[in-house]
C-alpha atoms as a PDB file:
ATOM      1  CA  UNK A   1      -6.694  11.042 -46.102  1.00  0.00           C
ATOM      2  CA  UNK A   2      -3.515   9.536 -44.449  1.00  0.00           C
ATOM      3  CA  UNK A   3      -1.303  12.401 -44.973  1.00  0.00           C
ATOM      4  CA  UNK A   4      -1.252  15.470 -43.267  1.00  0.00           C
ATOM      5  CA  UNK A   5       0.587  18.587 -43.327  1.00  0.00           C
ATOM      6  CA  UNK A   6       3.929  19.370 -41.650  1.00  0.00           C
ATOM      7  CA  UNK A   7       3.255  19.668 -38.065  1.00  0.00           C
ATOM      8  CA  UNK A   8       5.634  20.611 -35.148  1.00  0.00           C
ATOM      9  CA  UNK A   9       7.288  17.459 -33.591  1.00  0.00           C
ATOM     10  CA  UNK A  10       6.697  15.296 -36.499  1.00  0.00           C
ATOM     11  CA  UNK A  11       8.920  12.945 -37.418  1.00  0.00           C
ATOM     12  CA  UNK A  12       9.861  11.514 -41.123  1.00  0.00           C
ATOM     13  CA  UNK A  13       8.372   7.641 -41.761  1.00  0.00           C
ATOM     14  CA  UNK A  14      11.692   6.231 -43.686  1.00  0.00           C
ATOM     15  CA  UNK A  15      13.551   3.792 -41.746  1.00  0.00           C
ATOM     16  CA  UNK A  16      15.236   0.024 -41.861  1.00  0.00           C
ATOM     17  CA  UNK A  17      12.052  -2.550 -42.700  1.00  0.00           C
ATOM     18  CA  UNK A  18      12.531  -4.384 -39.058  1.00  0.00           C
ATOM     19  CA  UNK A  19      10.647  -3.054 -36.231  1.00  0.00           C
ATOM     20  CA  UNK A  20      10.020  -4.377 -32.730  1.00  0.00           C
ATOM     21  CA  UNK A  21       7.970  -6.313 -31.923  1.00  0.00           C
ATOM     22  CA  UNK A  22       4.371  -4.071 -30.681  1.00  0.00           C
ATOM     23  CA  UNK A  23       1.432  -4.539 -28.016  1.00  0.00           C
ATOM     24  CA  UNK A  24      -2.035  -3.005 -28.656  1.00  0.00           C
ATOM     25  CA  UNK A  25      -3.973  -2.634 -25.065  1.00  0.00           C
ATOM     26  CA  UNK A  26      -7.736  -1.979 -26.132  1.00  0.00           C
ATOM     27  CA  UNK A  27     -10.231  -1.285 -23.092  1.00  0.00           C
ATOM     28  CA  UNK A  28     -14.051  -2.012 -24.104  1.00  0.00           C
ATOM     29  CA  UNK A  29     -16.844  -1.939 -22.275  1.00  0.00           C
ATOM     30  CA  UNK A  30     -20.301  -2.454 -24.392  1.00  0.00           C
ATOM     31  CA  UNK A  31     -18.420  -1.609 -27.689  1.00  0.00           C
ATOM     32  CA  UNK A  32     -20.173  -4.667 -29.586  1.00  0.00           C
ATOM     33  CA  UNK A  33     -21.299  -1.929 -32.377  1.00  0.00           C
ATOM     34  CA  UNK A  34     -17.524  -0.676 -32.599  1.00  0.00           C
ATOM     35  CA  UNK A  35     -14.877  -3.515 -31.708  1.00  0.00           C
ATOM     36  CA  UNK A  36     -15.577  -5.008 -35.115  1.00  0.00           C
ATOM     37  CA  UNK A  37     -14.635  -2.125 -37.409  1.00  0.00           C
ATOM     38  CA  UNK A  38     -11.654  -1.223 -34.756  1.00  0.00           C
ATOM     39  CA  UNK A  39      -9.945  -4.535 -35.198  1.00  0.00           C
ATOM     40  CA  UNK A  40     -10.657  -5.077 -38.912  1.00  0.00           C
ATOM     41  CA  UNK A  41      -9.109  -1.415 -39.350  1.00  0.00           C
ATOM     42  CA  UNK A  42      -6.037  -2.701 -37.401  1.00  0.00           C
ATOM     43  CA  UNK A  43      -5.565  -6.372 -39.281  1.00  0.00           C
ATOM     44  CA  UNK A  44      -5.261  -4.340 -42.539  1.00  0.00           C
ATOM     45  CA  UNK A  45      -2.245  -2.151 -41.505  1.00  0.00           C
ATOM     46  CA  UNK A  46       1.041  -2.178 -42.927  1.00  0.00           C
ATOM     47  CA  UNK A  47       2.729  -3.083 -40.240  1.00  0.00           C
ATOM     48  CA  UNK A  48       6.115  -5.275 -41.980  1.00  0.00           C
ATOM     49  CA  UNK A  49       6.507  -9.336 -40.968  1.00  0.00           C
ATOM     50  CA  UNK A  50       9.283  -9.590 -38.861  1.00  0.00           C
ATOM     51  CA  UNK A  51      12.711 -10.069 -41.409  1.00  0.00           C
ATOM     52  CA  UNK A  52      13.922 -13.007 -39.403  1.00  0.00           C
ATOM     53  CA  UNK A  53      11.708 -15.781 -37.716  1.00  0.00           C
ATOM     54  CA  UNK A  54      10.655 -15.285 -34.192  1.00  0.00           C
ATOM     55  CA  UNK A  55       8.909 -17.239 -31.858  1.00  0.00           C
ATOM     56  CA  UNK A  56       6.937 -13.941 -30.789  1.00  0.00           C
ATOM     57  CA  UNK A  57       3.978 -12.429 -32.874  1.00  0.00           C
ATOM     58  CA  UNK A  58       5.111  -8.884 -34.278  1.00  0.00           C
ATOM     59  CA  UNK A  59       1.583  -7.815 -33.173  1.00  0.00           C
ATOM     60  CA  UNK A  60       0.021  -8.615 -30.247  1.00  0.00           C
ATOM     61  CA  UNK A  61      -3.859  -7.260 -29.484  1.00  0.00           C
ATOM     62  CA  UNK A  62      -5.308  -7.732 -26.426  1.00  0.00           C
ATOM     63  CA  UNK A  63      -8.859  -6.540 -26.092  1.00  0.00           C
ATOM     64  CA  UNK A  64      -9.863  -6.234 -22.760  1.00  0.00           C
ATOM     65  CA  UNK A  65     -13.766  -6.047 -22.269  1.00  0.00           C
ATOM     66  CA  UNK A  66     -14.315  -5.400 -18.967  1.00  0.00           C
ATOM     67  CA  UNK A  67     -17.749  -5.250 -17.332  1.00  0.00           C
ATOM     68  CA  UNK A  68     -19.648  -5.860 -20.673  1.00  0.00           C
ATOM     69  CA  UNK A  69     -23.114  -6.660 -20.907  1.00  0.00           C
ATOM     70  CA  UNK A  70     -23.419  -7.148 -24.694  1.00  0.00           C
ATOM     71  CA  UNK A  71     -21.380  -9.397 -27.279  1.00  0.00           C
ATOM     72  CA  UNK A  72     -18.343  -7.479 -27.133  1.00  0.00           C
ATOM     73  CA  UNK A  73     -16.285 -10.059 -26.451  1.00  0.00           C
ATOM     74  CA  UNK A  74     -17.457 -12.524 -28.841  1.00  0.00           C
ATOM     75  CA  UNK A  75     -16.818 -10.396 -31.691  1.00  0.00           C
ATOM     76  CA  UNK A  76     -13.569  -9.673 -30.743  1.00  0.00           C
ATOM     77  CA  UNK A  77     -12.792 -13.222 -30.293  1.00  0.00           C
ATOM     78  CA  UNK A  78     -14.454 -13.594 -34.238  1.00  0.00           C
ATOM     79  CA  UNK A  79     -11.343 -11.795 -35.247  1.00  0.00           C
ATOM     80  CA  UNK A  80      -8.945 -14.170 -33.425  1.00  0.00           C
ATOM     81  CA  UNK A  81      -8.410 -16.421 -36.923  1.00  0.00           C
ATOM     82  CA  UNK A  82      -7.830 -13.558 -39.169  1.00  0.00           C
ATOM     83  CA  UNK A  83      -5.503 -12.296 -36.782  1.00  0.00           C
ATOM     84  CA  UNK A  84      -3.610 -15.554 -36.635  1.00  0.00           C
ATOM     85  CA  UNK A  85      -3.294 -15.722 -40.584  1.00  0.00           C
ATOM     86  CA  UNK A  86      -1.223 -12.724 -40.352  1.00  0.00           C
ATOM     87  CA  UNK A  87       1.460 -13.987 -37.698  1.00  0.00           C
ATOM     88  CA  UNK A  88      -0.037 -11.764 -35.156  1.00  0.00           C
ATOM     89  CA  UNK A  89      -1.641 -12.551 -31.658  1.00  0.00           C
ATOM     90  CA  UNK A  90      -5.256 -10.953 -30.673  1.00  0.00           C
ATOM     91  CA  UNK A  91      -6.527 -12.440 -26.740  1.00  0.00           C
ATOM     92  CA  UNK A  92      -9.514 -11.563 -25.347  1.00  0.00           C
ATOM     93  CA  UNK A  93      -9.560 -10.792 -21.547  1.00  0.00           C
ATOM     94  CA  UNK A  94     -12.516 -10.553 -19.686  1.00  0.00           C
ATOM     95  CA  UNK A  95     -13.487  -8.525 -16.574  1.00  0.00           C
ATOM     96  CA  UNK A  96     -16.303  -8.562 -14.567  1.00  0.00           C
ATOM     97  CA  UNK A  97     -16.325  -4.725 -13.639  1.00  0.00           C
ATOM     98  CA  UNK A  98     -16.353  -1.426 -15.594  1.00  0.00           C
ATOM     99  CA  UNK A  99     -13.074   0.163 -15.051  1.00  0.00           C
ATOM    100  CA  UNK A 100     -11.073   1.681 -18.008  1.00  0.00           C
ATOM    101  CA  UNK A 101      -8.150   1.554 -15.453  1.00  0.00           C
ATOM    102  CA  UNK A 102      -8.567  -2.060 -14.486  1.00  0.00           C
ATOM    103  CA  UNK A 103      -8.803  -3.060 -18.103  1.00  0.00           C
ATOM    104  CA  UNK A 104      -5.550  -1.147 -19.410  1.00  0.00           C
ATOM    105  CA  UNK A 105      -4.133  -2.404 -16.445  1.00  0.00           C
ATOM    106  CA  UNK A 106      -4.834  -6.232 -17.173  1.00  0.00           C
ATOM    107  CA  UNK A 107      -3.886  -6.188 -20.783  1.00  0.00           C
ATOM    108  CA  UNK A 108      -0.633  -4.467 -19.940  1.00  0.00           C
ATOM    109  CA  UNK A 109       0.369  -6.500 -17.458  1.00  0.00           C
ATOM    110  CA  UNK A 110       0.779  -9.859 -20.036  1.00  0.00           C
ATOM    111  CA  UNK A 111       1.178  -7.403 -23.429  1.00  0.00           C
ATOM    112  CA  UNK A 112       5.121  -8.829 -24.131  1.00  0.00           C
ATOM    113  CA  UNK A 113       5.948  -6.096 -27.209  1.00  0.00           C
ATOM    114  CA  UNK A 114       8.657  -3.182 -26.140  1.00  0.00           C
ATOM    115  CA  UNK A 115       6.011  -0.927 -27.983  1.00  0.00           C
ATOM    116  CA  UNK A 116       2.655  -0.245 -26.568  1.00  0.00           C
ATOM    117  CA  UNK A 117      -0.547   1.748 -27.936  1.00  0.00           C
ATOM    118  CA  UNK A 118      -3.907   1.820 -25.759  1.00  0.00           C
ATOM    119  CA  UNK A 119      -6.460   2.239 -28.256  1.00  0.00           C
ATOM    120  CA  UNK A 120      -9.942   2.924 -27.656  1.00  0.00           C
ATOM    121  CA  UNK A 121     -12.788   0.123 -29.134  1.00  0.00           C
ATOM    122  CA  UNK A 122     -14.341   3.027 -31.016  1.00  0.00           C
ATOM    123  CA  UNK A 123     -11.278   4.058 -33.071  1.00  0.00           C
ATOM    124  CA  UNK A 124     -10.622   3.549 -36.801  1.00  0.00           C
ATOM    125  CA  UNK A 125      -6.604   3.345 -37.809  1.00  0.00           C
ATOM    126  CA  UNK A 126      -5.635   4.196 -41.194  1.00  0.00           C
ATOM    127  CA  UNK A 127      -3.274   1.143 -42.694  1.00  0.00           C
ATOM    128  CA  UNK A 128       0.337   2.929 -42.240  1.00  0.00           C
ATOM    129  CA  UNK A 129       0.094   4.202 -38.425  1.00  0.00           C
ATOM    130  CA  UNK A 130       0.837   1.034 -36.438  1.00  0.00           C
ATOM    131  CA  UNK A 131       3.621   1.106 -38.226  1.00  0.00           C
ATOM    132  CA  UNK A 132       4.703   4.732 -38.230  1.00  0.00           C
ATOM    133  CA  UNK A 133       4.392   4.721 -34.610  1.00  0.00           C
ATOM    134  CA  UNK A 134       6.474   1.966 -34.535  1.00  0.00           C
ATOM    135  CA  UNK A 135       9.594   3.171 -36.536  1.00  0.00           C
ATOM    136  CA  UNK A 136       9.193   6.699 -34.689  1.00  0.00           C
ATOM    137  CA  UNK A 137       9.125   5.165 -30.692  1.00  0.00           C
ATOM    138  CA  UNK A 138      11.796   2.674 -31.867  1.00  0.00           C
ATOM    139  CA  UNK A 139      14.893   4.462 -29.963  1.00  0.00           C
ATOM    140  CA  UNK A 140      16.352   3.970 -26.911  1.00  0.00           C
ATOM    141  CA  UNK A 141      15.276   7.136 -25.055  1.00  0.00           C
ATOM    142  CA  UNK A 142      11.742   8.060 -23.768  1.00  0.00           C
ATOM    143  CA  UNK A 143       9.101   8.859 -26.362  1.00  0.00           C
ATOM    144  CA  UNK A 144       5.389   9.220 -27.096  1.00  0.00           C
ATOM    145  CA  UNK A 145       3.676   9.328 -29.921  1.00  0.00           C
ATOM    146  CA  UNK A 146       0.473   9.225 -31.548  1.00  0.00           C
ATOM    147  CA  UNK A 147      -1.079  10.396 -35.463  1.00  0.00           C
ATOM    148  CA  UNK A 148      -3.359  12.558 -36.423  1.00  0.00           C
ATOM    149  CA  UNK A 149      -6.815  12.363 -35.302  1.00  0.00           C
ATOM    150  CA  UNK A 150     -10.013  13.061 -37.645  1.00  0.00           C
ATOM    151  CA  UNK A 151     -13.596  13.078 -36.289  1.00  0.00           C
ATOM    152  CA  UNK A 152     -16.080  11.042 -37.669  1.00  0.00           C
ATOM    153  CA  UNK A 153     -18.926  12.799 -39.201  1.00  0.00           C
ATOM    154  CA  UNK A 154     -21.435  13.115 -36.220  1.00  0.00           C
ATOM    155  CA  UNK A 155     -25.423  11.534 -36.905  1.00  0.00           C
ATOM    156  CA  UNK A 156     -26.701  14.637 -35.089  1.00  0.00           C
ATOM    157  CA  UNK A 157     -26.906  18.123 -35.609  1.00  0.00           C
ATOM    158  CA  UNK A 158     -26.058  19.160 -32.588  1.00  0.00           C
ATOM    159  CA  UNK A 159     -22.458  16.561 -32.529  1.00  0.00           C
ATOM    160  CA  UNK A 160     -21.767  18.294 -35.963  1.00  0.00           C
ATOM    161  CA  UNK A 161     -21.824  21.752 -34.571  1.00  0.00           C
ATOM    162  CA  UNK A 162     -20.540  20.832 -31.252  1.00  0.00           C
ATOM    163  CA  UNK A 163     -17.484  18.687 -33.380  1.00  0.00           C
ATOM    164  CA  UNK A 164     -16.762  21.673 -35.495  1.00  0.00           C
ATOM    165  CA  UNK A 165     -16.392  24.135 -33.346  1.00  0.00           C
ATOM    166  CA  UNK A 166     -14.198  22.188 -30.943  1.00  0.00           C
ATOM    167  CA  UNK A 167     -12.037  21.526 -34.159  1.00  0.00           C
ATOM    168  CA  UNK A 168     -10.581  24.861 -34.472  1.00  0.00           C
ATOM    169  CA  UNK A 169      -9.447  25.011 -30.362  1.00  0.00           C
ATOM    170  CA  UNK A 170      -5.774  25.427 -29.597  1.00  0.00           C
ATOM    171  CA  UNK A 171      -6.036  21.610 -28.159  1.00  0.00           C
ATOM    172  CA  UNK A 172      -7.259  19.917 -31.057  1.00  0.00           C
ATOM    173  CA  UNK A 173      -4.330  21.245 -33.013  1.00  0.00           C
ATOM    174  CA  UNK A 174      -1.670  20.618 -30.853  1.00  0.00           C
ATOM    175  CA  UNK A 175       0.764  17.718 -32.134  1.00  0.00           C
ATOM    176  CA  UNK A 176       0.301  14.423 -30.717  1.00  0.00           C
ATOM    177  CA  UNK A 177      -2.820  15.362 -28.326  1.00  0.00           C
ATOM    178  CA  UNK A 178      -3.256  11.512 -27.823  1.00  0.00           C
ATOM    179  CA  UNK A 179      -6.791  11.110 -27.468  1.00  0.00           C
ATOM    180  CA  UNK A 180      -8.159   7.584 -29.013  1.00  0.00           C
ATOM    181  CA  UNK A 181      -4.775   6.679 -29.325  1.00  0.00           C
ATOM    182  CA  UNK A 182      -1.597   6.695 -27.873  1.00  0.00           C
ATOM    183  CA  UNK A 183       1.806   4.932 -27.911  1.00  0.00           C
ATOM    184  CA  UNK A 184       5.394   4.838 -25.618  1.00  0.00           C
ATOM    185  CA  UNK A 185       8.357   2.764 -25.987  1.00  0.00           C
ATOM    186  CA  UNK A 186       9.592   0.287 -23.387  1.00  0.00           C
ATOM    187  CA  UNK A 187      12.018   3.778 -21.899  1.00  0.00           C
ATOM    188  CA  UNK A 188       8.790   5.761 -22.162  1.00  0.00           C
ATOM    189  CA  UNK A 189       6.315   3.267 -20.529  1.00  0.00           C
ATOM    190  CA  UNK A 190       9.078   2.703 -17.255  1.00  0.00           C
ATOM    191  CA  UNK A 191       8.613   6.269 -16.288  1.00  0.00           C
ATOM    192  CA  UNK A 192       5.330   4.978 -14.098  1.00  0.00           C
ATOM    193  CA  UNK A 193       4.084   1.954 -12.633  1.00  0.00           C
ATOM    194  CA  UNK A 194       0.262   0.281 -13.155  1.00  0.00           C
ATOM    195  CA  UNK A 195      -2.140   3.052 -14.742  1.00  0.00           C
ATOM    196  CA  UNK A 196      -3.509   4.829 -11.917  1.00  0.00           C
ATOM    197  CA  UNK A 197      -6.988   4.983 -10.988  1.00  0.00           C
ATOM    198  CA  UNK A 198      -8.086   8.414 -12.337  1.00  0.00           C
ATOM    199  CA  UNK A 199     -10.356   9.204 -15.197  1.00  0.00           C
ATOM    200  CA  UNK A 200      -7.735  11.451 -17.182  1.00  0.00           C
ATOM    201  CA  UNK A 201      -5.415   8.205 -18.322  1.00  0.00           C
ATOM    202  CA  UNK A 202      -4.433   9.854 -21.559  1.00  0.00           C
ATOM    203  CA  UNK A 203      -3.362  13.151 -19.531  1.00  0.00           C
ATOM    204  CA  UNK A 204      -1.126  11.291 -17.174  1.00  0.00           C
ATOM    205  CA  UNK A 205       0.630   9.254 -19.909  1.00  0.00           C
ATOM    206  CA  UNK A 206       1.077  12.499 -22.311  1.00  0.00           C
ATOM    207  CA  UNK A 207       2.414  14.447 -19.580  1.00  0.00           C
ATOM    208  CA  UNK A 208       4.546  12.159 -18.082  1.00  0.00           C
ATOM    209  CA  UNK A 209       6.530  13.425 -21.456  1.00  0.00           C
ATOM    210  CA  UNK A 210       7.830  16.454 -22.335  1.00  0.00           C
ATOM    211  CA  UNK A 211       6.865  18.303 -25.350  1.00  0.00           C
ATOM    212  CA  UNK A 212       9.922  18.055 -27.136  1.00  0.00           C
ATOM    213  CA  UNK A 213       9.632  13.857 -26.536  1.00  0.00           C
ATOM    214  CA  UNK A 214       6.125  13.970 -28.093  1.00  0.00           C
ATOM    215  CA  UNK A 215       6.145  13.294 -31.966  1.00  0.00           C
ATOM    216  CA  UNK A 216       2.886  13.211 -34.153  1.00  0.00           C
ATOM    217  CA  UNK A 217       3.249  10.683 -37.278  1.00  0.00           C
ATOM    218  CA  UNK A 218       2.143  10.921 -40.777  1.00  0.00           C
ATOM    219  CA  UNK A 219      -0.904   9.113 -40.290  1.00  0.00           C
ATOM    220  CA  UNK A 220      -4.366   9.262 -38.841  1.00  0.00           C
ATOM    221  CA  UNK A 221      -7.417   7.458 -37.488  1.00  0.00           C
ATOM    222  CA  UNK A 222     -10.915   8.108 -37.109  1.00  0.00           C
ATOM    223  CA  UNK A 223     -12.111   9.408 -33.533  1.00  0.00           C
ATOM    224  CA  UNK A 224     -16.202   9.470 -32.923  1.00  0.00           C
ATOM    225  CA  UNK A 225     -17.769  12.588 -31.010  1.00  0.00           C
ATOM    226  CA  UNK A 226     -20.627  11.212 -28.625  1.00  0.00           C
ATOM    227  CA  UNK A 227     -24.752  12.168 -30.190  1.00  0.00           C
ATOM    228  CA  UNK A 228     -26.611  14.226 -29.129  1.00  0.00           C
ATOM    229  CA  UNK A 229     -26.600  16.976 -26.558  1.00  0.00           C
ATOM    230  CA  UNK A 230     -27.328  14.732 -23.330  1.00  0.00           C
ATOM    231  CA  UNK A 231     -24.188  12.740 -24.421  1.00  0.00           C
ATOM    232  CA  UNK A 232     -22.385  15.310 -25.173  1.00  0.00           C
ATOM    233  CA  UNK A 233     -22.764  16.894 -21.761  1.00  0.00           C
ATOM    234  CA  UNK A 234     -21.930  14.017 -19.725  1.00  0.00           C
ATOM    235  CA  UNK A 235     -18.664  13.351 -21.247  1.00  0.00           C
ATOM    236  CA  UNK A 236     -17.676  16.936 -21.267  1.00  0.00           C
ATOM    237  CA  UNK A 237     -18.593  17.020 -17.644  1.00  0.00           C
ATOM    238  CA  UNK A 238     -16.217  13.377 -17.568  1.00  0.00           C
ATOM    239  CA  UNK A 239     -13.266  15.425 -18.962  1.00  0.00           C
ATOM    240  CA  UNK A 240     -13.741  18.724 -16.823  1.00  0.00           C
ATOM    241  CA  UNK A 241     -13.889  16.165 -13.262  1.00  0.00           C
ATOM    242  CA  UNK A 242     -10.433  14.422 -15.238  1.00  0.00           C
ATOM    243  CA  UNK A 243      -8.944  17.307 -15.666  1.00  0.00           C
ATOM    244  CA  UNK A 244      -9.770  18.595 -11.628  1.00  0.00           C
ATOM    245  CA  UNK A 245      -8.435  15.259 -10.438  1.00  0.00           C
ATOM    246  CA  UNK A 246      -5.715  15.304 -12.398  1.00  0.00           C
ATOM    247  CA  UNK A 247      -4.098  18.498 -11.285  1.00  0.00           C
ATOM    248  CA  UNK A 248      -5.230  17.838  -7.820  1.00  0.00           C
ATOM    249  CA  UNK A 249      -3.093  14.166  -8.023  1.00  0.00           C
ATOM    250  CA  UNK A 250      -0.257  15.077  -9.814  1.00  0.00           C
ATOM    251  CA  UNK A 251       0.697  18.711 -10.151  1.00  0.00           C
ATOM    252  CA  UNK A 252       4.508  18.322 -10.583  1.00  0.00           C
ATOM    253  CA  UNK A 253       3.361  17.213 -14.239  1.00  0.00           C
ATOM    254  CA  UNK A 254       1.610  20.017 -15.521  1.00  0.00           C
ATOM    255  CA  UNK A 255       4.937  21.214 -16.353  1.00  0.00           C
ATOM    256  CA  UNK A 256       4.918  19.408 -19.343  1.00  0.00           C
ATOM    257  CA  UNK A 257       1.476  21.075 -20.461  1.00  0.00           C
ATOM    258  CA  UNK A 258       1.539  22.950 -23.279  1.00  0.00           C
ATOM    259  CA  UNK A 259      -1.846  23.567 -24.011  1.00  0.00           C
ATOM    260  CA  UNK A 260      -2.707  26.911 -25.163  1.00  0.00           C
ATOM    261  CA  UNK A 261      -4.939  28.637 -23.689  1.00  0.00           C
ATOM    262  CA  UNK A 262      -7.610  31.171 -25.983  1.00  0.00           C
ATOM    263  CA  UNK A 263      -7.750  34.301 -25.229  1.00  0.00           C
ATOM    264  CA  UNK A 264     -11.106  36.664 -25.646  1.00  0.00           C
ATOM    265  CA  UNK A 265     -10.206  37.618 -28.807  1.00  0.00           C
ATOM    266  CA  UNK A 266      -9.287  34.448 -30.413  1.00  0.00           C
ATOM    267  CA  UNK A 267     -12.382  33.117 -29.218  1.00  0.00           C
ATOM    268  CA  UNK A 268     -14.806  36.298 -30.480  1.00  0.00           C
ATOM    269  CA  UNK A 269     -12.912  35.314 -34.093  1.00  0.00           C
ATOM    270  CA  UNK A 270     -13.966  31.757 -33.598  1.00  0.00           C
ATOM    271  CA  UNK A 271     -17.384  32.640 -32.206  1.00  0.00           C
ATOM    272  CA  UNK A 272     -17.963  35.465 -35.589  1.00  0.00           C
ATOM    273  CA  UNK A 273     -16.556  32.473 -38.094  1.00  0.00           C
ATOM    274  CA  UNK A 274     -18.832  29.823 -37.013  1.00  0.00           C
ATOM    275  CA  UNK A 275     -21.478  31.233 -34.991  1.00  0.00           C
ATOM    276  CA  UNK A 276     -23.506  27.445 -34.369  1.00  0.00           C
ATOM    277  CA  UNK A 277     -20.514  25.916 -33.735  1.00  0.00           C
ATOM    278  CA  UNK A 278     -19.733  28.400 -30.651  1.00  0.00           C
ATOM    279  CA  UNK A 279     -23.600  28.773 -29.570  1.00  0.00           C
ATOM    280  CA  UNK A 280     -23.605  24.573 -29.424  1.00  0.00           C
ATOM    281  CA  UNK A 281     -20.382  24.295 -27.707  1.00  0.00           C
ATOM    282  CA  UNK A 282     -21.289  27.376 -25.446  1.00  0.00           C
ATOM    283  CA  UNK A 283     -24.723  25.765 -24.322  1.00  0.00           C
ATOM    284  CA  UNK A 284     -23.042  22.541 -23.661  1.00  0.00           C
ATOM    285  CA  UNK A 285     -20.551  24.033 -21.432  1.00  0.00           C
ATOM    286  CA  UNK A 286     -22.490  25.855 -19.470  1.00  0.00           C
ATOM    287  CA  UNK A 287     -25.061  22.660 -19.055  1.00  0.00           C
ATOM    288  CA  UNK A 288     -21.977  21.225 -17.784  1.00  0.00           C
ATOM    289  CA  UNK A 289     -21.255  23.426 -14.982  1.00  0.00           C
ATOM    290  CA  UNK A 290     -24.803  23.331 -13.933  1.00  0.00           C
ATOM    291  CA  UNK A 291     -24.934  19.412 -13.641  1.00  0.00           C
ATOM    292  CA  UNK A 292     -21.558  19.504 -12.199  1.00  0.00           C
ATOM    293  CA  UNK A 293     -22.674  17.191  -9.346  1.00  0.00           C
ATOM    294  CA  UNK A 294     -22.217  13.760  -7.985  1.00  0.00           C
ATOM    295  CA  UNK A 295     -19.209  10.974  -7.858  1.00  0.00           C
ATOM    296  CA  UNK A 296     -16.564  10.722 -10.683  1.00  0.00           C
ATOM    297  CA  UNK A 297     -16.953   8.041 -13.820  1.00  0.00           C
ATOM    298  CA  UNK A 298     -15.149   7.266 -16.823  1.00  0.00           C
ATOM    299  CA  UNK A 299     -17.871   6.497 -19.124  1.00  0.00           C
ATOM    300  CA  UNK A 300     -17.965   7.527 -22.606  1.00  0.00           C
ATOM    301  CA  UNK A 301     -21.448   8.520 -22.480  1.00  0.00           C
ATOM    302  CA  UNK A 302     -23.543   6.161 -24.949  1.00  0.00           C
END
């Protein structure tokens, strides 16, 4: 499951065994039923010890829950001594309020690795990406990079269909698309300042890159689709409002887009190939343009 096929952008794995050292930035808010499985996924990567000794972890988590409710922060703090048996540093920071933002903006401020991946709570690594991402962003220019994401099978029905259908758009299958995860170098990370407060934060930092400085690894994780059709609405009506405000804030960078569009008759072939999958996906967007109503939020929609 962690190998793909050749994609554009890609970039071979081999490489000298050191690597610098890296910073993971997670943002969680209520994830008590997902930090657990995130962090065990990332304490049995591949990631190399350090060749000489160093008085700085090669791995340094930081989960930042940030206006939780539930035990999210205790379980990630139950992972602090397994952490610590492999060299590496996991903190916990706490926030009172709910703000994605806020949160990746705390835990970068004190991450100290030249690397740095924002990860969301919910995500599953396979063991060799920490590491692939590391030996591909370790150069001195600008880059990005991310793996290969693979949904989770959805509970529901209706997340299935929904899931597979949105599978086979242009977007999914661009290299690198960065959602769940995503990961610059210390050139890549100066071209902006703190996060900014808009809901689109994996837009911004993918397009502050051009395409040719974006680079998809060998490796994937696991990224869940929201249940049911309720859910499923409200984030899709998150991600239309991000991608609004994010054109609106910071046109100059949709330069560096290069999503494809579909055209009418790629989607009729999509729509005759799986015709659930389009009638799902087709009912949710247009639920979304009839809610379309009321402030912006970032929420995932559980």
């Amino acid at each position: 499951m962690d190998e793909i096929a050749e994609r554009p952008g890609r970039m071979p794995s081999s490489a000298p065994a050191a690597l610098p050292a890296l910073s993971i930035v997670i943002p969680a808010s209520n994830e008590a039923g997902y930090i657990g499985a995130c962090l065990d996924a990332l304490l049995a990567s591949t990631y190399p010890a350090p060749r000489d000794p160093t008085p700085e972890p090669p791995v340094d988590i930081l989960v930042v829950a940030n206006g939780c409710t539930d035990a999210t922060a205790a379980v990630a703090r139950g992972h602090c001594e397994a952490a610590h048996a492999r060299g590496w540093r996991l903190q916990v920071i706490e926030l009172p309020v709910g703000s994605k933002i806020a949160a990746l903006n705390a835990g970068d401020r004190i991450a100290r690795g030249p690397i740095r991946v924002c990860l969301d709570a919910d995500v599953i690594v396979s063991p060799p990406l920490l590491e692939r991402l590391a030996r591909t962003l370790d150069r001195p220019e600008p880059a990005y990079a991310s793996g290969r994401a693979l949904i989770a099978p959805p509970q529901s029905a209706i997340s299935r269909a929904y899931a597979r259908f949105w599978a086979r758009l242009p977007f999914y299958r661009l290299p690198a698309p960065g959602f769940g995860v995503f990961a610059v170098n210390a050139a890549g990370r100066a071209r902006w300042g703190p996060f900014p407060d808009i809901i689109a934060d994996d837009t911004f930092v993918r397009l502050n890159f051009a395409p040719s400085e974006r680079t998809e690894v060998d490796a994937t994780y696991t990224w869940p689709v929201v249940e049911g059709f309720a859910h499923l609405v409200k984030v899709r009506r998150r991600q239309d409002r991000g991608v609004t405000q994010f054109e609106r804030c910071y046109p100059a960078l949709m330069r560096n887009e290069d999503k494809p569009r579909v055209s009418v008759r790629q989607a009729l072939g999509l729509a005759i190939r799986d015709p659930i999958g389009f009638s799902v996906y087709a009912a949710v967007i247009a639920a979304t343009r009839i809610a379309r109503r009321g402030g912006l939020d970032w929420s995932r929609g559980r």
